[in-house]
PDB file of N, CA and C in Angstrom:
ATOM      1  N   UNK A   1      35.987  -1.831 -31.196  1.00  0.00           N
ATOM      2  CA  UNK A   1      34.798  -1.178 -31.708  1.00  0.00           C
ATOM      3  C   UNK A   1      34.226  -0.292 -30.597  1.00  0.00           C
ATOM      4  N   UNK A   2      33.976   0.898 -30.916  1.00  0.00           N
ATOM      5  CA  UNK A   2      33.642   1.817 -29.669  1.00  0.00           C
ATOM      6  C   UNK A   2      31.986   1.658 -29.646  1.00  0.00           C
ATOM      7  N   UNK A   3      31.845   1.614 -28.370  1.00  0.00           N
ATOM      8  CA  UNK A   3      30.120   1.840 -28.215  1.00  0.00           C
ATOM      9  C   UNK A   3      29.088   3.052 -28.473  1.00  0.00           C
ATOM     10  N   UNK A   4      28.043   2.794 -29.388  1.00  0.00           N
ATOM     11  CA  UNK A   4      27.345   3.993 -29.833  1.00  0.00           C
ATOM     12  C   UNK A   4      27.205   4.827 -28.886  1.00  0.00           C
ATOM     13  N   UNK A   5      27.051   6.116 -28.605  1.00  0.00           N
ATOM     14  CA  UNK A   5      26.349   7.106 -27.761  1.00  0.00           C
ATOM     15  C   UNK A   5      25.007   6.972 -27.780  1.00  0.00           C
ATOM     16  N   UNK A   6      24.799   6.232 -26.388  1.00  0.00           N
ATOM     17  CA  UNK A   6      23.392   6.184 -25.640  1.00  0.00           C
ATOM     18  C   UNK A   6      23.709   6.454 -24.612  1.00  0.00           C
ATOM     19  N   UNK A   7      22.348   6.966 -24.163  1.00  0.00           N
ATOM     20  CA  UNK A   7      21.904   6.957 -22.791  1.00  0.00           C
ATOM     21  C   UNK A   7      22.406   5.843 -21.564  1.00  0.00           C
ATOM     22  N   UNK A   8      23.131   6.677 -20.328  1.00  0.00           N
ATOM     23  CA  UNK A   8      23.604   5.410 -19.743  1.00  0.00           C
ATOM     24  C   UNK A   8      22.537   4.193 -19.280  1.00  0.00           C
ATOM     25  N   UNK A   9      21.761   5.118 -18.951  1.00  0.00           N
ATOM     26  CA  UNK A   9      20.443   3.486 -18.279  1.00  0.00           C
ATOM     27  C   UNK A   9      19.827   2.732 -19.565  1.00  0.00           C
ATOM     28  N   UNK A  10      19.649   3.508 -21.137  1.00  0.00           N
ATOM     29  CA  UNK A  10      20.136   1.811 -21.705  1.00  0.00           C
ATOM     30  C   UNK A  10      21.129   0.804 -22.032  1.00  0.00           C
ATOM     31  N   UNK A  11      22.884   1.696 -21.737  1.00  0.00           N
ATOM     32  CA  UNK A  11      23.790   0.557 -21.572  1.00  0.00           C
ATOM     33  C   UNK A  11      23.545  -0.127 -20.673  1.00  0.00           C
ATOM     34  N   UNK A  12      23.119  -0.170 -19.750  1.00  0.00           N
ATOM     35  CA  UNK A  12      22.707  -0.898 -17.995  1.00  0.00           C
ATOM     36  C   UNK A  12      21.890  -1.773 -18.217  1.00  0.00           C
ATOM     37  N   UNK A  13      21.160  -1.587 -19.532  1.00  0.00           N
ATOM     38  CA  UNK A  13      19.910  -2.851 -19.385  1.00  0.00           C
ATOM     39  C   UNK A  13      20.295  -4.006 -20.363  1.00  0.00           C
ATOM     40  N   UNK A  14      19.454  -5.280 -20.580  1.00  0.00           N
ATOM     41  CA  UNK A  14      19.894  -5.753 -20.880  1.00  0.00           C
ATOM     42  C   UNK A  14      19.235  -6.263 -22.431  1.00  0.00           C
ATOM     43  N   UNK A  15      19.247  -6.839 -23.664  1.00  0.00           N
ATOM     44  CA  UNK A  15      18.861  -6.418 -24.770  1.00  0.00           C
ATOM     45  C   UNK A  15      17.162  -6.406 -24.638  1.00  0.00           C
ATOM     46  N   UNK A  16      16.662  -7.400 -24.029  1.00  0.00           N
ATOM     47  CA  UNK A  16      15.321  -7.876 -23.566  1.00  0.00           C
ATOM     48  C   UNK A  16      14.516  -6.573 -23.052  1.00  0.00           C
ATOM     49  N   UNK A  17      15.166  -6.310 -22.084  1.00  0.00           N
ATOM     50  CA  UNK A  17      14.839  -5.106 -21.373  1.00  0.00           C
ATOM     51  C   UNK A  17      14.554  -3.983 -22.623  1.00  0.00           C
ATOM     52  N   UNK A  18      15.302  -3.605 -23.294  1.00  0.00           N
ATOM     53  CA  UNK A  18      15.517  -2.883 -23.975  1.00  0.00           C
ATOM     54  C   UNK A  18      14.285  -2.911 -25.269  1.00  0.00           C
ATOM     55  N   UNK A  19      13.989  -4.245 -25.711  1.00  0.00           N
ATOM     56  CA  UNK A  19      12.945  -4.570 -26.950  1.00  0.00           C
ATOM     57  C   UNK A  19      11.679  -4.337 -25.911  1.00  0.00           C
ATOM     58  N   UNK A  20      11.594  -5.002 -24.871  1.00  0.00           N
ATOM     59  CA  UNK A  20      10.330  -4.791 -24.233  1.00  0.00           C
ATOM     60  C   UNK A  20      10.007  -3.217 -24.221  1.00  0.00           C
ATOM     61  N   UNK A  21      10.667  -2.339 -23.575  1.00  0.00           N
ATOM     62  CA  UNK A  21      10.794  -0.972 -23.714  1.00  0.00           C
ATOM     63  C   UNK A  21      10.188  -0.442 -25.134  1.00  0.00           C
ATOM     64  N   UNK A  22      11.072  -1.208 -25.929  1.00  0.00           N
ATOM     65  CA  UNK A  22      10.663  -0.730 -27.371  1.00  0.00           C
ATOM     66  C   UNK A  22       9.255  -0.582 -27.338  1.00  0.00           C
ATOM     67  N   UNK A  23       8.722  -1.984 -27.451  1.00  0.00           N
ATOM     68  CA  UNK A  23       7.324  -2.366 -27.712  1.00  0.00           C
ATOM     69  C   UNK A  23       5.962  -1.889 -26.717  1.00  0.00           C
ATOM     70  N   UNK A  24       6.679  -1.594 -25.708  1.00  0.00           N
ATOM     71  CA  UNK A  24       5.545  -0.843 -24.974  1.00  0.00           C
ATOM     72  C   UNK A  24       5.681   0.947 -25.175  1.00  0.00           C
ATOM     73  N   UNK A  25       6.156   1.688 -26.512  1.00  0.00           N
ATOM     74  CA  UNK A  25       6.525   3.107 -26.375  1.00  0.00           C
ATOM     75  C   UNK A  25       5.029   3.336 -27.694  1.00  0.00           C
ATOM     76  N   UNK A  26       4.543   2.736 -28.168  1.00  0.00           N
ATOM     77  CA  UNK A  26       3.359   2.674 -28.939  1.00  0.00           C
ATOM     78  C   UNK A  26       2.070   2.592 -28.028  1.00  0.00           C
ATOM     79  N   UNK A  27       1.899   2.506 -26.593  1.00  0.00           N
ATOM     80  CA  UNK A  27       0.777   2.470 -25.460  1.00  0.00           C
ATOM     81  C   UNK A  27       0.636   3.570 -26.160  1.00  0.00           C
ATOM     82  N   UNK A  28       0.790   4.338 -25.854  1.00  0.00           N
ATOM     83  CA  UNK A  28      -0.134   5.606 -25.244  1.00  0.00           C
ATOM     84  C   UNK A  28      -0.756   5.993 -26.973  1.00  0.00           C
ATOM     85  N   UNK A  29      -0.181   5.676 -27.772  1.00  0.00           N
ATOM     86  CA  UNK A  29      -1.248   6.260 -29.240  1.00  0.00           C
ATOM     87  C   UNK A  29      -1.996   5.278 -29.562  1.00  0.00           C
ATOM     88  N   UNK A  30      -1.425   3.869 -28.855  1.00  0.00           N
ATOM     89  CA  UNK A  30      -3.140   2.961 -29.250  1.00  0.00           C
ATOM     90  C   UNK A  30      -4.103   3.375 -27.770  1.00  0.00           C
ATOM     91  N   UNK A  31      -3.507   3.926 -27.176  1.00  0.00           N
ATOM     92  CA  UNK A  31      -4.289   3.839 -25.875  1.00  0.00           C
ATOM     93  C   UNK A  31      -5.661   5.077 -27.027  1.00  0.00           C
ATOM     94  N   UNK A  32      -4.824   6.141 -27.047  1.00  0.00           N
ATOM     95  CA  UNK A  32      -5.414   7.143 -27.922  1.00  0.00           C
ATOM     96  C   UNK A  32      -6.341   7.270 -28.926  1.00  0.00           C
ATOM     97  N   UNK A  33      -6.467   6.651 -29.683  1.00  0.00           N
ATOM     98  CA  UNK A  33      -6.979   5.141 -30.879  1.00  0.00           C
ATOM     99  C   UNK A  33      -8.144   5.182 -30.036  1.00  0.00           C
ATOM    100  N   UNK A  34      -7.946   4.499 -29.026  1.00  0.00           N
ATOM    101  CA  UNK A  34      -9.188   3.257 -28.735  1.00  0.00           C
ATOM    102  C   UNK A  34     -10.010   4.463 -28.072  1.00  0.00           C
ATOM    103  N   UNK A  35      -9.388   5.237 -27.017  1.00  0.00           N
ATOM    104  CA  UNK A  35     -10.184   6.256 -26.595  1.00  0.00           C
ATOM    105  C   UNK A  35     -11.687   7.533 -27.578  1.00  0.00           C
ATOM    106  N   UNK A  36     -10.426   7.771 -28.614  1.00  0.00           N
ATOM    107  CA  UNK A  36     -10.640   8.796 -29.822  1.00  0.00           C
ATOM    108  C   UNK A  36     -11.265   9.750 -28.702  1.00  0.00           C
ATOM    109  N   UNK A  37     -12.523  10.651 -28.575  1.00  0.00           N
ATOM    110  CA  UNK A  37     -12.650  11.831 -28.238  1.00  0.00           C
ATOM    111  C   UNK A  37     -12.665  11.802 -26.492  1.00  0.00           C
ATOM    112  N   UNK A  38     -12.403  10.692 -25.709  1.00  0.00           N
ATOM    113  CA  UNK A  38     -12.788  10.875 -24.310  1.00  0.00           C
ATOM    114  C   UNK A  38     -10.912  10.584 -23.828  1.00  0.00           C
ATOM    115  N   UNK A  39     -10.433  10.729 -24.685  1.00  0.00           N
ATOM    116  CA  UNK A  39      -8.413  10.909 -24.688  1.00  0.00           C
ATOM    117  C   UNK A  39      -8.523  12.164 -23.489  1.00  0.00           C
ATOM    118  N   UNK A  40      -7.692  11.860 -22.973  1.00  0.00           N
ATOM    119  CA  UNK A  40      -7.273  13.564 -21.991  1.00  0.00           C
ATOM    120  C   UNK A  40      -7.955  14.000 -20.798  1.00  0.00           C
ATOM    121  N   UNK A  41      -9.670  13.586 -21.588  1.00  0.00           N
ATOM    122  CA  UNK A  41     -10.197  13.920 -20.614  1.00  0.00           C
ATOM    123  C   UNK A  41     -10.536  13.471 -19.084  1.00  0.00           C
ATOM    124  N   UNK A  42     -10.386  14.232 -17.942  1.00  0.00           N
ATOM    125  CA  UNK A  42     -11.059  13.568 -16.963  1.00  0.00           C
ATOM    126  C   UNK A  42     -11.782  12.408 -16.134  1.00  0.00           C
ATOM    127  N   UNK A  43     -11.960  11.715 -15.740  1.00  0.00           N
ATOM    128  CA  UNK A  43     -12.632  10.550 -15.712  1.00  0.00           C
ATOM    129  C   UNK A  43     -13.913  11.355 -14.314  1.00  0.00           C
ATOM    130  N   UNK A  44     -14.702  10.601 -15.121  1.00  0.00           N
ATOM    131  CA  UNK A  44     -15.857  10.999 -13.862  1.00  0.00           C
ATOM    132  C   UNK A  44     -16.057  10.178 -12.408  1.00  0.00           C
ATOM    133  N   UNK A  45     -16.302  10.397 -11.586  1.00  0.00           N
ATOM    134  CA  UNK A  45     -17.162   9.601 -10.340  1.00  0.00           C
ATOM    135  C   UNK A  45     -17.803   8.715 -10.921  1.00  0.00           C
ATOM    136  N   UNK A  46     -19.106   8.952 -11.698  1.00  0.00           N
ATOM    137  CA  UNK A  46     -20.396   7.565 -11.682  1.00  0.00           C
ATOM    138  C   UNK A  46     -20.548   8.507 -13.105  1.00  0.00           C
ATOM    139  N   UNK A  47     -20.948   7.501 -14.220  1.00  0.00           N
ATOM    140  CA  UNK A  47     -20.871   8.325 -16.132  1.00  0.00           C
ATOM    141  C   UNK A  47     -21.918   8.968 -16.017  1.00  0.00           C
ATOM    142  N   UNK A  48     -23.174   8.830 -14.895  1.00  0.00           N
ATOM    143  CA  UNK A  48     -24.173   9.480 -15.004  1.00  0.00           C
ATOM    144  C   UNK A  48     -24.382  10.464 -14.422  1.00  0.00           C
ATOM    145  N   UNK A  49     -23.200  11.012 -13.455  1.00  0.00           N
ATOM    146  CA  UNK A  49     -23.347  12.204 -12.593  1.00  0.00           C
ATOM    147  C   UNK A  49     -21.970  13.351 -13.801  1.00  0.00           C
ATOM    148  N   UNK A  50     -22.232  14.038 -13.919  1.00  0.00           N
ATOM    149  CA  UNK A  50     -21.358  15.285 -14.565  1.00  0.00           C
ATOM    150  C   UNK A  50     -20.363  15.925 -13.752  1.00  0.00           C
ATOM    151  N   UNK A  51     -20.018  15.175 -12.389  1.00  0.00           N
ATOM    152  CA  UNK A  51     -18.560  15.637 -11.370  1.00  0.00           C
ATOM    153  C   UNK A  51     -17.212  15.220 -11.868  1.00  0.00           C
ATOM    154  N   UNK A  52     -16.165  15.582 -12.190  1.00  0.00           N
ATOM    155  CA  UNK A  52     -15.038  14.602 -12.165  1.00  0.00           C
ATOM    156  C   UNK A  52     -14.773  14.672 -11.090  1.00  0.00           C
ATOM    157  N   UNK A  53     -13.397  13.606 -10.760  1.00  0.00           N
ATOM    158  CA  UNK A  53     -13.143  13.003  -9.751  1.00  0.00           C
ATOM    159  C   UNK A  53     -12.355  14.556  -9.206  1.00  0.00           C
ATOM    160  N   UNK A  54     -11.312  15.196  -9.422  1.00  0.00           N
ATOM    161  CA  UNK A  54     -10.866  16.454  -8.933  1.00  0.00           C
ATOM    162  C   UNK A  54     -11.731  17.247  -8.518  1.00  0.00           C
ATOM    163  N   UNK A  55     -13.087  17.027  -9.060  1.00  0.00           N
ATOM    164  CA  UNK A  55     -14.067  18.771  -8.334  1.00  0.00           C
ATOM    165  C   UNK A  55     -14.494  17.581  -7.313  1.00  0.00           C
ATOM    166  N   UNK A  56     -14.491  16.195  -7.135  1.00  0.00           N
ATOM    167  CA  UNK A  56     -14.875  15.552  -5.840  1.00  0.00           C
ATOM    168  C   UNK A  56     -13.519  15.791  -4.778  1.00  0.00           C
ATOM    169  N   UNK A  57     -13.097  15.336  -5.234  1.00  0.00           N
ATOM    170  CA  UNK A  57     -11.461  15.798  -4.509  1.00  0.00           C
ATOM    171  C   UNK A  57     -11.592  17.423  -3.584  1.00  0.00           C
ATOM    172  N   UNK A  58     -11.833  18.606  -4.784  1.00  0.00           N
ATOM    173  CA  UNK A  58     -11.787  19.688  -4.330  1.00  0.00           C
ATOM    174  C   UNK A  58     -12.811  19.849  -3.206  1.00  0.00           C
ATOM    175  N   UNK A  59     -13.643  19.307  -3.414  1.00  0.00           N
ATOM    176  CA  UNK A  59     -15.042  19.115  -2.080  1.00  0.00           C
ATOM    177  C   UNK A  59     -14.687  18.515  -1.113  1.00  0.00           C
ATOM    178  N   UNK A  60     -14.503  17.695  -1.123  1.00  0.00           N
ATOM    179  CA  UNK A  60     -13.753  16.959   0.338  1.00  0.00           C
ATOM    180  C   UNK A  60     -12.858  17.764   0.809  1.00  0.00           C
ATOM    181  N   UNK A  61     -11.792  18.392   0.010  1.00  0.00           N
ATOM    182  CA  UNK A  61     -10.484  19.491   1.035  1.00  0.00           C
ATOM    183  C   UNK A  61     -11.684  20.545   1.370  1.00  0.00           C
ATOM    184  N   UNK A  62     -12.375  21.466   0.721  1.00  0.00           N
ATOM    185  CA  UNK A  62     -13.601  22.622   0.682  1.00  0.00           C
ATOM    186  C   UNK A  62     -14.488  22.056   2.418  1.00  0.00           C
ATOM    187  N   UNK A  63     -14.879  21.400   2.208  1.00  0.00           N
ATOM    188  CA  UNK A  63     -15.663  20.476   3.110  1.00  0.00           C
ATOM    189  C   UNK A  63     -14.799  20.455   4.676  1.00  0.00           C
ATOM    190  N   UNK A  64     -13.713  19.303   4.374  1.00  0.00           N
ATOM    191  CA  UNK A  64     -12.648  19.718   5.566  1.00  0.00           C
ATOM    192  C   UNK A  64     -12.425  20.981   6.077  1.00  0.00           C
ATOM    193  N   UNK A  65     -12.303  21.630   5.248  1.00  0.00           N
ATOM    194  CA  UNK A  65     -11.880  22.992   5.694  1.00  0.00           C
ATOM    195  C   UNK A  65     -12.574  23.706   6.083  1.00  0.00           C
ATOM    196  N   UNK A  66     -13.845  23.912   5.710  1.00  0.00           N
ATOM    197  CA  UNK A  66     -15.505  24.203   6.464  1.00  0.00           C
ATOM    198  C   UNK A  66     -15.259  23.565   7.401  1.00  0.00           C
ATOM    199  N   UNK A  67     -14.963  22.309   7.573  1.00  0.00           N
ATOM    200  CA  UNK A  67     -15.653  21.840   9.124  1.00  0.00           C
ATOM    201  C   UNK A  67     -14.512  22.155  10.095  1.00  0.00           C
ATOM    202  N   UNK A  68     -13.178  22.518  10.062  1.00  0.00           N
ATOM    203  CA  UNK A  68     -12.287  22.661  11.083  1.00  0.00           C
ATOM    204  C   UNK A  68     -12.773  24.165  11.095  1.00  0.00           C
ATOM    205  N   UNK A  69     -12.898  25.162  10.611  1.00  0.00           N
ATOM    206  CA  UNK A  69     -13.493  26.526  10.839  1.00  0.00           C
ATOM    207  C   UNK A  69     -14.653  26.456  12.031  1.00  0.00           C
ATOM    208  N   UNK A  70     -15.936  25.395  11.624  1.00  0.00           N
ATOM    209  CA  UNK A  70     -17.028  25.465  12.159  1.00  0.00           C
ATOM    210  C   UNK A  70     -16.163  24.707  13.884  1.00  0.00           C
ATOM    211  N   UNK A  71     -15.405  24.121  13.963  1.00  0.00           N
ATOM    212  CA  UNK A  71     -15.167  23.564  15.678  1.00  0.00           C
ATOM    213  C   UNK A  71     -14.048  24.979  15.800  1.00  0.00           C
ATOM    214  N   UNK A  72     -13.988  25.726  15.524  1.00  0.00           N
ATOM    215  CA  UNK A  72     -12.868  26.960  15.391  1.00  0.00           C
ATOM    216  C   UNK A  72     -13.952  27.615  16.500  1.00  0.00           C
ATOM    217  N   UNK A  73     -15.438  27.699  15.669  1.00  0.00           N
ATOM    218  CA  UNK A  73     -16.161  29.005  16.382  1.00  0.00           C
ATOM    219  C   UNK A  73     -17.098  28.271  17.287  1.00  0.00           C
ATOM    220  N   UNK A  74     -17.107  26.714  17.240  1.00  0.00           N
ATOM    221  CA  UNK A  74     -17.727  26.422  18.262  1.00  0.00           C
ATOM    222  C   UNK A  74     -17.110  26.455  19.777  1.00  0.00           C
ATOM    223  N   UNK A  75     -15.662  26.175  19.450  1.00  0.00           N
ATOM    224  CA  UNK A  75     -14.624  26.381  20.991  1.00  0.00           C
ATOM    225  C   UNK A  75     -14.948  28.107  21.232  1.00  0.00           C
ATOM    226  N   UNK A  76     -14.407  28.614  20.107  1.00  0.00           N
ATOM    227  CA  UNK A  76     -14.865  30.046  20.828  1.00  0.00           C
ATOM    228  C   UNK A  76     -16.049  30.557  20.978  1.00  0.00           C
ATOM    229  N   UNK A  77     -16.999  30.292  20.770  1.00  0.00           N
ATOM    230  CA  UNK A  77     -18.179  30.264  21.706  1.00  0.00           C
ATOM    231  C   UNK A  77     -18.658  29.491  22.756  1.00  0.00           C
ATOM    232  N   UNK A  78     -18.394  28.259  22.982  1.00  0.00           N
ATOM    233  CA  UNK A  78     -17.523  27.983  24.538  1.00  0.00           C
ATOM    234  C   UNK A  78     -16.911  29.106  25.630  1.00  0.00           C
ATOM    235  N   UNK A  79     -15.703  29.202  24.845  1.00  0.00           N
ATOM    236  CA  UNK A  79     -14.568  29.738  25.919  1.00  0.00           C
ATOM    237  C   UNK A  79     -15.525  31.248  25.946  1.00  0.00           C
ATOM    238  N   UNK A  80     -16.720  31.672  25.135  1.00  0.00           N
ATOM    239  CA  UNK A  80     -16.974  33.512  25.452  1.00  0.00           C
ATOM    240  C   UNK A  80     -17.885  32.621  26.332  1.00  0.00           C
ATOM    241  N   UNK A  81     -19.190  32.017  26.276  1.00  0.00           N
ATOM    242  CA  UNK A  81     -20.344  31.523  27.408  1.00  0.00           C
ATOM    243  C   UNK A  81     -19.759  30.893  28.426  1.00  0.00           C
ATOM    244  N   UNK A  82     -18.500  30.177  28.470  1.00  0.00           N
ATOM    245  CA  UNK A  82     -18.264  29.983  30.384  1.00  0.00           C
ATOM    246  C   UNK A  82     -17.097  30.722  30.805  1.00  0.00           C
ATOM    247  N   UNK A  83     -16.727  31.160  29.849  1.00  0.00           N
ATOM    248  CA  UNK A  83     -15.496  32.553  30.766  1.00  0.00           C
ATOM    249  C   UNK A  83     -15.832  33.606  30.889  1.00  0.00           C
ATOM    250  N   UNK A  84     -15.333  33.977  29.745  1.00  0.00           N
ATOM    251  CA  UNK A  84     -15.516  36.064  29.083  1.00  0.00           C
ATOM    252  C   UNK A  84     -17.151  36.399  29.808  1.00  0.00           C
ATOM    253  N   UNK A  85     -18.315  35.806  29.582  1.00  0.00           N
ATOM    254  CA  UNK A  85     -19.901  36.242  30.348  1.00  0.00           C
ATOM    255  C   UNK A  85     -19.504  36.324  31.284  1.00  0.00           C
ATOM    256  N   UNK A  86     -18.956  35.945  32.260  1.00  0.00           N
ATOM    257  CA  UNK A  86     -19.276  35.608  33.522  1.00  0.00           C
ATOM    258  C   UNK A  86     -18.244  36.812  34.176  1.00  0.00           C
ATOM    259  N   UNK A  87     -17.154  36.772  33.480  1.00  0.00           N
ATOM    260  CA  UNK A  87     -16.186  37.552  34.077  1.00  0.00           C
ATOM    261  C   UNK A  87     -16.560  39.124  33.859  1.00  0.00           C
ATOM    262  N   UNK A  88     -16.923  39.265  32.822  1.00  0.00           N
ATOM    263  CA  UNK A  88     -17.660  40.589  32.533  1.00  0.00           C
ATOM    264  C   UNK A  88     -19.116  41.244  33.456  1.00  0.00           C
ATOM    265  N   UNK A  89     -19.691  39.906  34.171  1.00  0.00           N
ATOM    266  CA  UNK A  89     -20.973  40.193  34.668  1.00  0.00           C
ATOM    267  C   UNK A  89     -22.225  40.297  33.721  1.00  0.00           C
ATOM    268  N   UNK A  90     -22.268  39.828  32.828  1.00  0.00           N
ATOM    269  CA  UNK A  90     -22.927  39.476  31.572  1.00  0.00           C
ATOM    270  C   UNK A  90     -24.011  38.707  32.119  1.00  0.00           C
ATOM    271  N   UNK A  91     -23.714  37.841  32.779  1.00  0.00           N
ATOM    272  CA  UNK A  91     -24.471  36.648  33.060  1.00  0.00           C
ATOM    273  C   UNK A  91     -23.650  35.458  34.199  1.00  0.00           C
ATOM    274  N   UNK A  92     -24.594  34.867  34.438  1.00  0.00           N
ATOM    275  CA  UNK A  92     -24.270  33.782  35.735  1.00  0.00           C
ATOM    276  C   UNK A  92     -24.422  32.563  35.574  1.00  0.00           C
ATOM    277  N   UNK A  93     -23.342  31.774  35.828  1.00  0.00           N
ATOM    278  CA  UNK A  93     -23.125  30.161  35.774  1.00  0.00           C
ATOM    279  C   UNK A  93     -23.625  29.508  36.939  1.00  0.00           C
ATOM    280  N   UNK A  94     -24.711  28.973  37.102  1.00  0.00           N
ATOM    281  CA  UNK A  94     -25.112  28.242  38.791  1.00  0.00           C
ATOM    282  C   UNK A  94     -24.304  27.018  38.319  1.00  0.00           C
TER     283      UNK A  94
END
């Protein structure tokens, strides 16, 4: 008797494997069900603030990235007040 054409990784499993599989391929439309209109959407930070978690996400990289800029121009305003002044005659370091 020749074996039906399936997929090799369900010949590999074993029948159990296979019913369990079954029975968990109905999640996601009862998940759907139970949700009804908040399905898909986003999940927030706190239900009472109007952020989702991605525009918090995007703030923290936004944020990071502001603050490595801001030690960007604080070194180089350093390196112009105790080098570049002085060497120019701008001004004097006692």
């Amino acid at each position: 008797m020749p074996l039906p054409h399936l997929p090799y990784s369900v010949l590999n499993k074993s029948y159990d494997q296979c019913q369990i599989q079954k029975n968990s391929m109905g999640e996601a439309k009862r998940r759907k069900e139970a949700l009804a209109e908040k399905y898909g959407q986003e999940a927030k930070i706190f239900p009472w603030l109007p952020i989702t978690k991605s525009q918090g996400e995007q703030f923290v990289n936004w944020s990071t990235q502001g603050a490595w800029i801001g030690i960007g121009f604080l070194i180089v305003y350093w390196l112009v007040i105790r080098f570049v002044g002085p060497a120019f005659g701008w001004w004097q370091i006692e």
